[in-house]
Protein backbone atom coordinates (compact mmCIF):
# COMPACT_ATOMS: atom_id res chain seq x y z
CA UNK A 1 0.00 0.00 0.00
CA UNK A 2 1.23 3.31 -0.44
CA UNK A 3 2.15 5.48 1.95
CA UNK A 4 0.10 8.74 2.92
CA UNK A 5 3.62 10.77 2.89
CA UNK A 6 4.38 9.15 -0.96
CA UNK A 7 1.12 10.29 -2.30
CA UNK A 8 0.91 13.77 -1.02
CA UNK A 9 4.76 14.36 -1.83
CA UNK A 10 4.35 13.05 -5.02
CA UNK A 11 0.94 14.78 -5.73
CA UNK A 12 2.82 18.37 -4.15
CA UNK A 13 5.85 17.94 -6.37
CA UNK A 14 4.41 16.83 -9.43
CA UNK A 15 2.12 20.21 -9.06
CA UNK A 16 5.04 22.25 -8.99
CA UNK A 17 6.63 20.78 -11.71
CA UNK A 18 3.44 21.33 -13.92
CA UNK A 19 3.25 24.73 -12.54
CA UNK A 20 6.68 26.26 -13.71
CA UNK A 21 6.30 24.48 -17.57
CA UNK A 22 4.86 26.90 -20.23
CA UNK A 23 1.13 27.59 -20.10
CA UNK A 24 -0.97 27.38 -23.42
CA UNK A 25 -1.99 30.62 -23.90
CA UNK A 26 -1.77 32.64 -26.71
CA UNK A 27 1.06 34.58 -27.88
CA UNK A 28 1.33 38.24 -29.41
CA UNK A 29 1.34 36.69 -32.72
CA UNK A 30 -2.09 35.57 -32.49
CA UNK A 31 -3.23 38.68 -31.01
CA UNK A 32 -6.37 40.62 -33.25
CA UNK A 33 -8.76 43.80 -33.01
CA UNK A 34 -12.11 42.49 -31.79
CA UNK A 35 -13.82 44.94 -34.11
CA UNK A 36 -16.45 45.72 -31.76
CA UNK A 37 -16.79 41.73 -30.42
CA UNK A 38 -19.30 40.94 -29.70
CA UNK A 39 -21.38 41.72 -32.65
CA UNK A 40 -23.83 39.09 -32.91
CA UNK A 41 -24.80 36.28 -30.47
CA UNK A 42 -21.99 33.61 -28.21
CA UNK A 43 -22.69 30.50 -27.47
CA UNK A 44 -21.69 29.23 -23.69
CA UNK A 45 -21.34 25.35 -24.33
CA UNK A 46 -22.27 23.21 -21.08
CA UNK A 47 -20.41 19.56 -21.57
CA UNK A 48 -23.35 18.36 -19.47
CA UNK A 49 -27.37 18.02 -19.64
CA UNK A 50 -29.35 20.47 -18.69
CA UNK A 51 -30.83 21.37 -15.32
CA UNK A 52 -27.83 20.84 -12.84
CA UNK A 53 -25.48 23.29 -11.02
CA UNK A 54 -23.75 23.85 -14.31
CA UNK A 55 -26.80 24.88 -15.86
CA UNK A 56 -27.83 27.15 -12.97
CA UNK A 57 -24.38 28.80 -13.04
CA UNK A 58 -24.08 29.50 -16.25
CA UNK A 59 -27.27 31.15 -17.26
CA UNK A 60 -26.73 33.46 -14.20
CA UNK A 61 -23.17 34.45 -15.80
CA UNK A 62 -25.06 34.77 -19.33
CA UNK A 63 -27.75 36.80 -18.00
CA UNK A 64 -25.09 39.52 -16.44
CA UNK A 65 -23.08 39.12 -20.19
CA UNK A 66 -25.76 39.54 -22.12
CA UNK A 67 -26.72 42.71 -20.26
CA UNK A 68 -23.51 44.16 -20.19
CA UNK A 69 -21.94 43.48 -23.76
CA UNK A 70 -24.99 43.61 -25.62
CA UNK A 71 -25.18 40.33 -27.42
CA UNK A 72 -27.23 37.35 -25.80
CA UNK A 73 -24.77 34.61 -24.60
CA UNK A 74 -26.96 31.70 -25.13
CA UNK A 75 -26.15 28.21 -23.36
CA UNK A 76 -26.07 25.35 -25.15
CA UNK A 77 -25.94 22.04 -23.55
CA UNK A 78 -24.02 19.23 -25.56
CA UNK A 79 -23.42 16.27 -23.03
CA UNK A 80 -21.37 13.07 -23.90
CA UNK A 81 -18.59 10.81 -22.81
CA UNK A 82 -17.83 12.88 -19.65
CA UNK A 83 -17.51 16.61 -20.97
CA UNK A 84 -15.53 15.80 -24.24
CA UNK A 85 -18.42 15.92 -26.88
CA UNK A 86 -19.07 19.72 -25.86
CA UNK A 87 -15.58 19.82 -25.30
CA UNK A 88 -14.59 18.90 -28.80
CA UNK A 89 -17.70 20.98 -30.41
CA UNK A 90 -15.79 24.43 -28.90
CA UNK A 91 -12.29 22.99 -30.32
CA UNK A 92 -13.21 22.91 -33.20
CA UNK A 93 -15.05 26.29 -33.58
CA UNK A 94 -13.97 29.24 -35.06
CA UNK A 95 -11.23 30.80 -32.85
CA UNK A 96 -13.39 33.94 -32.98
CA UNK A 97 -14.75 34.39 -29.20
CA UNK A 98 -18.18 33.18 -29.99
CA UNK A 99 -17.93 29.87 -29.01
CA UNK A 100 -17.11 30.17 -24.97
CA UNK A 101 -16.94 26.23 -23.23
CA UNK A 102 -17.62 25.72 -19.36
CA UNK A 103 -14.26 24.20 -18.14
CA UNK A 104 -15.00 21.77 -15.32
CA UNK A 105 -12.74 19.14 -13.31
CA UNK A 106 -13.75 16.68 -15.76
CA UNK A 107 -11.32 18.07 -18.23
CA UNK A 108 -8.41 18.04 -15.50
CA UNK A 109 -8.89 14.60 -14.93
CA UNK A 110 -9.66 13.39 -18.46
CA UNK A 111 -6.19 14.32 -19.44
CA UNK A 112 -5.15 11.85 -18.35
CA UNK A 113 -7.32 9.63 -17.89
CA UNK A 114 -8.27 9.53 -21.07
CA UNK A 115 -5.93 8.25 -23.28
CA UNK A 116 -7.74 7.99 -26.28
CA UNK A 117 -8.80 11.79 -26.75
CA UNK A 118 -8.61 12.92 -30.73
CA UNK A 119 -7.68 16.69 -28.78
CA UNK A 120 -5.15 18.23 -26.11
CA UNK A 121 -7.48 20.17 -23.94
CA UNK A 122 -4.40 21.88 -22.34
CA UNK A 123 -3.04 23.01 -25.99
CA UNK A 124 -6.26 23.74 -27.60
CA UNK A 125 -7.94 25.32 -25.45
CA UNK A 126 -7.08 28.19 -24.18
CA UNK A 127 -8.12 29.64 -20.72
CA UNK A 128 -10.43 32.68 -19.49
CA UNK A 129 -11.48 33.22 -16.43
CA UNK A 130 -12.42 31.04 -13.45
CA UNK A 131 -16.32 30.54 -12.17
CA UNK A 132 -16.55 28.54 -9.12
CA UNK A 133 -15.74 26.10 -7.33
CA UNK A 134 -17.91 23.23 -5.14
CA UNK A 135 -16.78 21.60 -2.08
CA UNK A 136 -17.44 17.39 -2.14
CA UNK A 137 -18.60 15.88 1.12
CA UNK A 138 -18.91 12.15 2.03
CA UNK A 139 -22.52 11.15 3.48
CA UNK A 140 -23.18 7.80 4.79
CA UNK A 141 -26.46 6.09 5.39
CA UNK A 142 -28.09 7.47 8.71
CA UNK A 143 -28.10 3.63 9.97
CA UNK A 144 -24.61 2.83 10.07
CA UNK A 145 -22.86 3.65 13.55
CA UNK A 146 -20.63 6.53 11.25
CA UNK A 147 -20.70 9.70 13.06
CA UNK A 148 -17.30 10.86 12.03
CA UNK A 149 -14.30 10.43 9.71
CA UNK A 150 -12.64 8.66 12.29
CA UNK A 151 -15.37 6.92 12.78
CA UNK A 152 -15.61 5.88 8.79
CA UNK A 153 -11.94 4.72 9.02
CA UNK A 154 -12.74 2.65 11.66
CA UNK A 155 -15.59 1.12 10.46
CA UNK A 156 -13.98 -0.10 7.19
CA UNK A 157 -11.30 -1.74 8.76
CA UNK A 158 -13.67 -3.42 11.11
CA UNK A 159 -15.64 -4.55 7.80
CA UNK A 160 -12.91 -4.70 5.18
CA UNK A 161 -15.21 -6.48 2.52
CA UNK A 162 -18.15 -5.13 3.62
CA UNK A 163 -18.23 -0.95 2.93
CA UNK A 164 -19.11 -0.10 -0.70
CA UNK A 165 -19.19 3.64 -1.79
CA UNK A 166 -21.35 5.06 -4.89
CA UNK A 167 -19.97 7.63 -7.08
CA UNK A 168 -21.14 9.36 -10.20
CA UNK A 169 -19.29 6.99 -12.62
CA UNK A 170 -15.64 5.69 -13.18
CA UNK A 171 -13.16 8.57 -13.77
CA UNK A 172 -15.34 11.54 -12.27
CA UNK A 173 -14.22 13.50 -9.53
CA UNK A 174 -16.10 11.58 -6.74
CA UNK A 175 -14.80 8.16 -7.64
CA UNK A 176 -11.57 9.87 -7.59
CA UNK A 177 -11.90 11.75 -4.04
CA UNK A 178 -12.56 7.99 -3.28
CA UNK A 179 -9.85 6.80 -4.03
CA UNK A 180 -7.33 9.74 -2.46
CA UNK A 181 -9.67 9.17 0.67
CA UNK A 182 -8.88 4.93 0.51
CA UNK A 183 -5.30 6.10 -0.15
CA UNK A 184 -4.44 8.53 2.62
CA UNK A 185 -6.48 6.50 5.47
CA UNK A 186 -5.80 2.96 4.80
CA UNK A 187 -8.78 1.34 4.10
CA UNK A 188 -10.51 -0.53 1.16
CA UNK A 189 -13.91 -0.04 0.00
CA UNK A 190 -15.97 -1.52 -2.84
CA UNK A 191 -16.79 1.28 -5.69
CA UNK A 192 -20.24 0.94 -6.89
CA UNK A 193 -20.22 3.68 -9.84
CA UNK A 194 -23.90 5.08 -11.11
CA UNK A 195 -24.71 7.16 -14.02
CA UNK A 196 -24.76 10.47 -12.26
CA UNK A 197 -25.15 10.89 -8.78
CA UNK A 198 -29.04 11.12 -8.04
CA UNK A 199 -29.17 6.95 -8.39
CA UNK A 200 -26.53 6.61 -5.58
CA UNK A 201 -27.57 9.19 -3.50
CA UNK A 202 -31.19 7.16 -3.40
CA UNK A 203 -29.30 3.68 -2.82
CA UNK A 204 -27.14 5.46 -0.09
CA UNK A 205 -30.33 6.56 1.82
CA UNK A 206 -32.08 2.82 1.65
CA UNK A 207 -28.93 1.49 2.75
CA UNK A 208 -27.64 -0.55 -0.37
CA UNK A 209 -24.85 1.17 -0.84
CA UNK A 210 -23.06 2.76 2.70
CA UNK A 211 -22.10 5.96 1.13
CA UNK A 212 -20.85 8.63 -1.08
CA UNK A 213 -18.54 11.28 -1.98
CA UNK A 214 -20.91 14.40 -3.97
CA UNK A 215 -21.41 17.96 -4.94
CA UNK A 216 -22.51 19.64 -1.85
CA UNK A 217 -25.23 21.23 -4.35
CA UNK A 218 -26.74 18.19 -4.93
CA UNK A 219 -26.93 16.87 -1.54
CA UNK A 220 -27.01 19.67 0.86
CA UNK A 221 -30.84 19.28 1.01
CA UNK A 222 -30.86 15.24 1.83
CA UNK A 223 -28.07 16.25 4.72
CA UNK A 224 -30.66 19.02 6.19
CA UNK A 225 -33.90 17.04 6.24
CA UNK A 226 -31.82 14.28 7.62
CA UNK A 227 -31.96 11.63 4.97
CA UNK A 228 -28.23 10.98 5.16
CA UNK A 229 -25.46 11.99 7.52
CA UNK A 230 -22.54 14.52 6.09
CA UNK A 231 -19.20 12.97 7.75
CA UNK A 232 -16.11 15.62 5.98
CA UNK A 233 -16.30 18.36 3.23
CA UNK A 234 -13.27 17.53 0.40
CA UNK A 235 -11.96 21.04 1.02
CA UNK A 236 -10.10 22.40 3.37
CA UNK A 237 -12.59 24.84 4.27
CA UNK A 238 -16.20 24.22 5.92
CA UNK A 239 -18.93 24.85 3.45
CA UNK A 240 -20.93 27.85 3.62
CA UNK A 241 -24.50 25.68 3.01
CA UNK A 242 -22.91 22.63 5.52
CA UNK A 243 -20.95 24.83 8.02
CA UNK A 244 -21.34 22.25 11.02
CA UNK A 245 -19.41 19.55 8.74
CA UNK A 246 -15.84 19.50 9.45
CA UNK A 247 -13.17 19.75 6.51
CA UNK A 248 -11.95 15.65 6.02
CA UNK A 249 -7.94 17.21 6.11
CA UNK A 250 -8.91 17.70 10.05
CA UNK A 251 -8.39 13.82 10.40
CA UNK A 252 -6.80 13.03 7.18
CA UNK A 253 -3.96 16.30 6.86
CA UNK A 254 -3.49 17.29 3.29
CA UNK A 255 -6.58 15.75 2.07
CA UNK A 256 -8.34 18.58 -0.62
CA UNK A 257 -10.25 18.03 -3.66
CA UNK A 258 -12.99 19.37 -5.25
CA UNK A 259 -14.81 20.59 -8.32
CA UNK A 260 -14.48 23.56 -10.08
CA UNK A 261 -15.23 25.09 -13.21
CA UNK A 262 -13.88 28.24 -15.48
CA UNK A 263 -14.48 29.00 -19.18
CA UNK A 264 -11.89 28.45 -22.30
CA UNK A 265 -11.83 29.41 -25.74
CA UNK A 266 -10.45 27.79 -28.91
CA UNK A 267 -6.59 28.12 -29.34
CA UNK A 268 -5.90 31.07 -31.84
CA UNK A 269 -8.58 33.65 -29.55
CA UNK A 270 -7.06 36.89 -29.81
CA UNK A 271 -6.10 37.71 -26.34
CA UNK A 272 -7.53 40.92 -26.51
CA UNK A 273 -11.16 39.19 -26.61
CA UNK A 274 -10.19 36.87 -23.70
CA UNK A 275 -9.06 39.73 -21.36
CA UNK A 276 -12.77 41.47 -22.24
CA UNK A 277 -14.09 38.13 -21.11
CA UNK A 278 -11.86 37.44 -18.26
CA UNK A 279 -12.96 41.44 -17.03
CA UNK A 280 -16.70 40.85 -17.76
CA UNK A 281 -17.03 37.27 -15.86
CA UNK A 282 -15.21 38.63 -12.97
CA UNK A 283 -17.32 41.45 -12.61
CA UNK A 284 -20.32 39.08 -12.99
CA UNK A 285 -18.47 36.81 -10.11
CA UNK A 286 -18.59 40.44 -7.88
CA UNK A 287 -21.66 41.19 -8.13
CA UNK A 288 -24.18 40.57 -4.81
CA UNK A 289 -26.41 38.89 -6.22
CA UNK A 290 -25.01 36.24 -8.38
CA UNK A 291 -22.40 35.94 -5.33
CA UNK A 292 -25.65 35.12 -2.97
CA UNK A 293 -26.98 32.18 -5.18
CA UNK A 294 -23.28 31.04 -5.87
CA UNK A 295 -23.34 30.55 -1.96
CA UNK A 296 -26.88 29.29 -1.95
CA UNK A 297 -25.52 26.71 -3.85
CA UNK A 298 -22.66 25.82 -1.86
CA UNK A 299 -20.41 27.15 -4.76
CA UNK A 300 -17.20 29.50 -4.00
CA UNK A 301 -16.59 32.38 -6.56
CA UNK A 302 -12.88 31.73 -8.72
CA UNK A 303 -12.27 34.92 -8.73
CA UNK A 304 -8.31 35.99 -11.22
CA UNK A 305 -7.23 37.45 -14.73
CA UNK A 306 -6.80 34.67 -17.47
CA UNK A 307 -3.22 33.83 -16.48
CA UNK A 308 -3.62 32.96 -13.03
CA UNK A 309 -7.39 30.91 -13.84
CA UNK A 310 -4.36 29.09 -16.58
CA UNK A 311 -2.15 28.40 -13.20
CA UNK A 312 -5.24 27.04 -11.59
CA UNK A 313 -6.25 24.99 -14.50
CA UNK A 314 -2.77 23.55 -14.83
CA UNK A 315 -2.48 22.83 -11.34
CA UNK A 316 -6.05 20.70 -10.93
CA UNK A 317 -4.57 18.61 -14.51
CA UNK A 318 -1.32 17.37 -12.33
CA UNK A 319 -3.22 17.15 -9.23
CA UNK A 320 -6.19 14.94 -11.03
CA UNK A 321 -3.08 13.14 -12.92
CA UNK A 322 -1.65 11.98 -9.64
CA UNK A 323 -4.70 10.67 -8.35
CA UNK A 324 -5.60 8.89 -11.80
CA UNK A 325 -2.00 7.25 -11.43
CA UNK A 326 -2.85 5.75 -7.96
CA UNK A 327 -6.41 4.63 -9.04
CA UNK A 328 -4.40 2.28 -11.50
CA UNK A 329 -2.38 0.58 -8.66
């Protein structure tokens, strides 16, 4: 097994690494006037079907764009083999700002995870601005004798073949915090993945399944009517919407994952149209009332110019590559 101080060295270095190499954004060469952009409609492509957090978070930034550039930014939902259909719909648009995609963890961890990808998300497309990012949190059946991490720990070692754990399908980010989680404490559990998270969450509360590592969004609302218990959030913050839940790095030190998402353009966007973006999402991100029903929805604003939402974005792809590498073991 490895060792907790191996994986979080190894996950550390290898982010620092990743950090100093050359990010993909655009260089002077490719810069252009943006005669006026934007003149006609954009399209803000959601990887994912409609009605989720994504959904909810991105017609509130679209609303604010709309209003404040003129043009109606219009999202358009393309779902498919995790992210990567809308994903390669934006790559290969026009390079002209009108085709905007919602960056997620998905992309991070598809990198490499992935190996089959006809694209390089982290050469081709280019990044814009951070949006927000959602704390996980592990719930557990309200049957089990599980009041606490410690407690969870203990539990699966007790039962070492008999703990199973739902997630929202193989390679997403909360069979992944599953497996940092089995990694750092030192247990084994059975992974039972669904396709999305709404399935598990339902066998979680009858008790097939023990529990589950989820968006805080989508399960905030079981925890408070007391349909499951909330053990740890994946940050290492407490959650605004779960503030009584402790952070899982209190028992588990350097523990920390969680989702986020941003916006990217196709390669060969003239910078000058990404920094207009990058200035109009953050101002979006500011404003009180989009920055109430981000933290209605458990979500954290990702605030930065386009280069440092690129040194975020680079450092989730090593961190996600790490993990992916110890899934395989």
């Amino acid at each position: 097994m490895i060792s907790k101080r191996t994986l979080l060295n190894s996950v550390a270095a290898g982010a620092a690494a990743f950090l100093l190499a050359p990010l993909s954004l655009p260089s002077a060469a490719e810069d252009a006037p943006t005669a006026g952009y934007p003149t006609r409609p954009v399209k803000w492509v959601v990887p994912y079907t409609p009605g989720g957090a994504t959904d909810v978070i991105s017609r509130m930034i679209c609303q604010r764009l709309s209003e404040k550039l003129g043009q109606p930014f219009i999202v358009e939902n393309k779902p498919g083999a995790g992210s990567n259909v809308g994903t390669q719909a934006v790559i290969n648009s026009p390079p002209d700002g009108y085709t905007i995609l919602l960056t997620s963890t998905a992309n991070a961890i598809n990198v490499s995870f992935d190996k089959t990808l006809p694209f390089d998300f982290a050469k081709d497309i280019v990044p814009v601005a951070g949006v927000a990012r959602i704390p996980l949190v592990l719930v557990v059946n309200n049957d089990l004798p599980i009041h606490s991490i410690a407690d969870f720990i203990a539990y699966a070692k007790a039962n070492p073949h008999g703990v199973s754990i739902a997630s929202s399908g193989v390679g997403t980010s909360l069979h992944l915090s599953g497996v940092l989680f089995k990694a750092l404490a030192g247990i084994d559990f059975v992974h039972v993945p669904y396709r999305g998270s709404a399935p598990g969450l339902a066998d979680v509360m009858s008790g097939q399944i023990q529990g589950m590592f989820d968006n805080v969004t989508s399960s905030f609302e079981l925890v408070r009517a007391g349909k499951l218990r909330a053990l740890g959030v994946t940050t290492l913050e407490r959650s605004a919407i779960l503030p009584d839940v402790p952070p899982i790095a209190d028992t588990l030190p350097g523990y920390d994952t969680s989702s986020f998402y941003g916006t990217g353009v196709p390669r060969g966007t003239s910078p000058q149209i990404i920094a207009l973006l990058n200035k109009q999402i953050n101002a979006a991100l500011a404003d009180p009332a989009i920055a109430q029903q981000l933290t209605e929805l458990g979500a954290i604003p990702l605030k930065g110019n386009e280069n440092e939402f690129a040194a975020t974005l680079a450092k989730e792809i090593e961190r996600w590559r790490k993990i992916v590498e110890f899934s395989a073991k």
